[in-house]
C-alpha atoms as a PDB file:
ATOM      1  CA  UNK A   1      21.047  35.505   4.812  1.00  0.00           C
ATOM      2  CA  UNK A   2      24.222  33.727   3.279  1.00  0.00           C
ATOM      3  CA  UNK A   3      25.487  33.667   6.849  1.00  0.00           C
ATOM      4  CA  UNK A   4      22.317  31.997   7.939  1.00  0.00           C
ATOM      5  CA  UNK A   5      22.561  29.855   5.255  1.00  0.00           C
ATOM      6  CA  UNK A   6      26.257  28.573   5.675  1.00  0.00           C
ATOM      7  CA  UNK A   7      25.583  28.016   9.239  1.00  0.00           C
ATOM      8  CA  UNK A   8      22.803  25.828   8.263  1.00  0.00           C
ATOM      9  CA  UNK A   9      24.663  23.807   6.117  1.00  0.00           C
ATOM     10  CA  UNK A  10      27.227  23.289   8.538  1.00  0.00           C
ATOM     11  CA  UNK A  11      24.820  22.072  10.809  1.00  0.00           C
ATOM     12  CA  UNK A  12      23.038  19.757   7.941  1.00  0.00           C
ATOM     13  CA  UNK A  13      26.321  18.159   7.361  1.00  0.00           C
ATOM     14  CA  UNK A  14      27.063  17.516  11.117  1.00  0.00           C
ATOM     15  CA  UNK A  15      23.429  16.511  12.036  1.00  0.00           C
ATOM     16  CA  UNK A  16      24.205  13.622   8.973  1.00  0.00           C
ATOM     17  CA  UNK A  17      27.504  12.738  10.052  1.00  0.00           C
ATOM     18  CA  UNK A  18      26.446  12.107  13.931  1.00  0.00           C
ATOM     19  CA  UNK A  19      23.307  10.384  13.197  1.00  0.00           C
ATOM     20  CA  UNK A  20      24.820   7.960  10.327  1.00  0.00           C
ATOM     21  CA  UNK A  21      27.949   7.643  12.860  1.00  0.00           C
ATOM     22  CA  UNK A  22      25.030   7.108  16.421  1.00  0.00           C
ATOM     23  CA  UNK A  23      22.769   5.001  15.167  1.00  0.00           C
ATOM     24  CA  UNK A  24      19.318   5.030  16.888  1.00  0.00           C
ATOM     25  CA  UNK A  25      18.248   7.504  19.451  1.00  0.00           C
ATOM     26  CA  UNK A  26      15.067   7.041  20.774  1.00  0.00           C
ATOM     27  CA  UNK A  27      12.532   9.236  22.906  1.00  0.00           C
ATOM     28  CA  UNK A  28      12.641   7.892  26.697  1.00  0.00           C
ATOM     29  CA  UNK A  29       9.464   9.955  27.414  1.00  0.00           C
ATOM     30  CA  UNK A  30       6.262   8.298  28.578  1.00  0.00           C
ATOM     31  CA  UNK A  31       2.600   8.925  28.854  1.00  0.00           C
ATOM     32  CA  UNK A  32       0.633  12.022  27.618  1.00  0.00           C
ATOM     33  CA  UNK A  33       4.137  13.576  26.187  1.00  0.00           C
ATOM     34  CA  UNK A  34       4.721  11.075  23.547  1.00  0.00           C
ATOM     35  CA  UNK A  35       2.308  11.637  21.059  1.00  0.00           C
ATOM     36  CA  UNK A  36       3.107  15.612  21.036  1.00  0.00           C
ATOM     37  CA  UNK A  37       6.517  14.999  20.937  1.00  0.00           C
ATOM     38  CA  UNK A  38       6.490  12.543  17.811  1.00  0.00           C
ATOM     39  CA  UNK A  39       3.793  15.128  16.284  1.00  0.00           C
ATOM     40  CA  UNK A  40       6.462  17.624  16.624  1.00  0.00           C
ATOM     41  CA  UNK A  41       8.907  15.144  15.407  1.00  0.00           C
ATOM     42  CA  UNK A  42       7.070  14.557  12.506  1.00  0.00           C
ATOM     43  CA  UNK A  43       5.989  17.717  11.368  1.00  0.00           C
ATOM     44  CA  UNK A  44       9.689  19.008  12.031  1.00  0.00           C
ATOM     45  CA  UNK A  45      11.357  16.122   9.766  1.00  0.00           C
ATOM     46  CA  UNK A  46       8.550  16.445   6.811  1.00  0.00           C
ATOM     47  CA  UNK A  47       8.981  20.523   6.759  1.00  0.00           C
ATOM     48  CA  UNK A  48      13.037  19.969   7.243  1.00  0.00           C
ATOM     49  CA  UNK A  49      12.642  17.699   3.800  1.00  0.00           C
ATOM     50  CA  UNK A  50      10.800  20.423   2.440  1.00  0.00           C
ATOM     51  CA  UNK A  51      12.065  23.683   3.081  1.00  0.00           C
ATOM     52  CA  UNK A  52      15.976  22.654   1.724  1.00  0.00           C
ATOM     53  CA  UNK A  53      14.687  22.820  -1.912  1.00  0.00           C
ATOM     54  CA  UNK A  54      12.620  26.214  -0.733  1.00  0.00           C
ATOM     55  CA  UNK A  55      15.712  27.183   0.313  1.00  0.00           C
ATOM     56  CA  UNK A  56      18.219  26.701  -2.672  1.00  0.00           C
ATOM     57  CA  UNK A  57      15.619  28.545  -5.006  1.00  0.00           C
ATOM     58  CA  UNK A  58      14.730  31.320  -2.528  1.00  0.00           C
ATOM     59  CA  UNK A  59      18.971  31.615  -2.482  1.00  0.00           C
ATOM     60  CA  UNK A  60      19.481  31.062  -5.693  1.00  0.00           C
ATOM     61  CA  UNK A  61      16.783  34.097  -7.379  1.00  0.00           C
ATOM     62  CA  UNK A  62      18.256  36.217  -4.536  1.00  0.00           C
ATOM     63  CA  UNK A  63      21.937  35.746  -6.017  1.00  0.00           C
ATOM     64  CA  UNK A  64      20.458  36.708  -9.851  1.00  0.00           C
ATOM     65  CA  UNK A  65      18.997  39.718  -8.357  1.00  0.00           C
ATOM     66  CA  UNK A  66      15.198  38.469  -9.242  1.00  0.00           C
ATOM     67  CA  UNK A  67      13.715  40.021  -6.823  1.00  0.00           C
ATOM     68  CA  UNK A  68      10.027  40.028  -7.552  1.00  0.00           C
ATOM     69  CA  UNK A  69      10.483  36.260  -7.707  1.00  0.00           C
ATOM     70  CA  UNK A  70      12.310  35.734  -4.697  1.00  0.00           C
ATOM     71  CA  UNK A  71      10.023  37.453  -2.440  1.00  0.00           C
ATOM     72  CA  UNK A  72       7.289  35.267  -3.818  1.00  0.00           C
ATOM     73  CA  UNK A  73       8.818  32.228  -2.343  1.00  0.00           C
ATOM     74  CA  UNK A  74      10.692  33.924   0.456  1.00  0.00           C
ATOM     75  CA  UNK A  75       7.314  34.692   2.386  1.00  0.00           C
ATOM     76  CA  UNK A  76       6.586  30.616   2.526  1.00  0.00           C
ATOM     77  CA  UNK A  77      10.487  29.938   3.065  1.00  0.00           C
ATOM     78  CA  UNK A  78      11.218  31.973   5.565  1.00  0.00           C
ATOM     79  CA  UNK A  79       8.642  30.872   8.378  1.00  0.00           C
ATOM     80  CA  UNK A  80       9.314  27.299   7.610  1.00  0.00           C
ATOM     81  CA  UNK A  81      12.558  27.822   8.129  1.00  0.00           C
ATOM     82  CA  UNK A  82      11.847  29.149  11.580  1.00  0.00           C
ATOM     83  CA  UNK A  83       9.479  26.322  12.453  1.00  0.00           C
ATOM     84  CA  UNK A  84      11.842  23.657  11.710  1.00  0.00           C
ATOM     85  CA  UNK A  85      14.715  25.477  13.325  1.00  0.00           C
ATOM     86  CA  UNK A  86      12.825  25.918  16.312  1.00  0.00           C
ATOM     87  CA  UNK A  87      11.425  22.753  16.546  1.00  0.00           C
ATOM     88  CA  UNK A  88      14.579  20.728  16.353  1.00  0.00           C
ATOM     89  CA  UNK A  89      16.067  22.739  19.102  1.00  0.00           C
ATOM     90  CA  UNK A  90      12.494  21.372  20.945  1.00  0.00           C
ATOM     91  CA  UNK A  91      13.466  17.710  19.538  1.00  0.00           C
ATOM     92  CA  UNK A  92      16.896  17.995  20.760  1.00  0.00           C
ATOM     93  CA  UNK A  93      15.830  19.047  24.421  1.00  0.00           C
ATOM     94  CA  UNK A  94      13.073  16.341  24.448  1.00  0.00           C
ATOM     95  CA  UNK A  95      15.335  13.806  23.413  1.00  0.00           C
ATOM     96  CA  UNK A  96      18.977  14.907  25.160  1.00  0.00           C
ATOM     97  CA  UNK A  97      17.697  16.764  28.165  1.00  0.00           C
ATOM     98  CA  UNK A  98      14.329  16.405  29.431  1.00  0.00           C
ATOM     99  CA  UNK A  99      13.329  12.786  28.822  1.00  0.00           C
ATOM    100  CA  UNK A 100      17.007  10.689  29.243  1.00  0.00           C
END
């Protein structure tokens, strides 16, 4: 899990730096595939706000060995931590590779 968790925030902090450093990047697709990809979009970027704060607590009551605690917020961190993992590799393939 720390591994997991360092290699996420490695990724945060290059994710920031490109897309302060790119600018705007927007979807090329057309028709029917717009509206589920900016539904993915969406729900991606609102649980990717979400589940960093999940995150630092779920860590954090880990680290202090409060188990009983941590598992109580682990079972809603962990598959949102999935989903949004998942789904930006889906945003970055619908934006980079399928739909240039």
């Amino acid at each position: 899990m720390l591994a997991a968790f360092a290699s996420s925030t490695v990724f945060l902090a290059c994710y920031l730096y490109y897309h302060f450093h790119a600018g705007v990047i927007r979807f090329q697709g057309h028709g029917w595939i717009r509206p589920v990809y900016f539904t993915l979009l969406l729900s991606h970027t609102i649980l990717a706000i979400v589940v960093v704060p999940m995150v630092l607590v779920t860590l954090s009551r880990a680290l202090r060995s409060n188990f009983e605690r941590h598992r109580a917020i682990a079972r809603w961190t962990y598959p949102i931590w999935l989903y949004v993992s998942v789904t930006g590799v889906l945003v970055y393939f619908f934006v980079y590779q399928w739909f240039r």
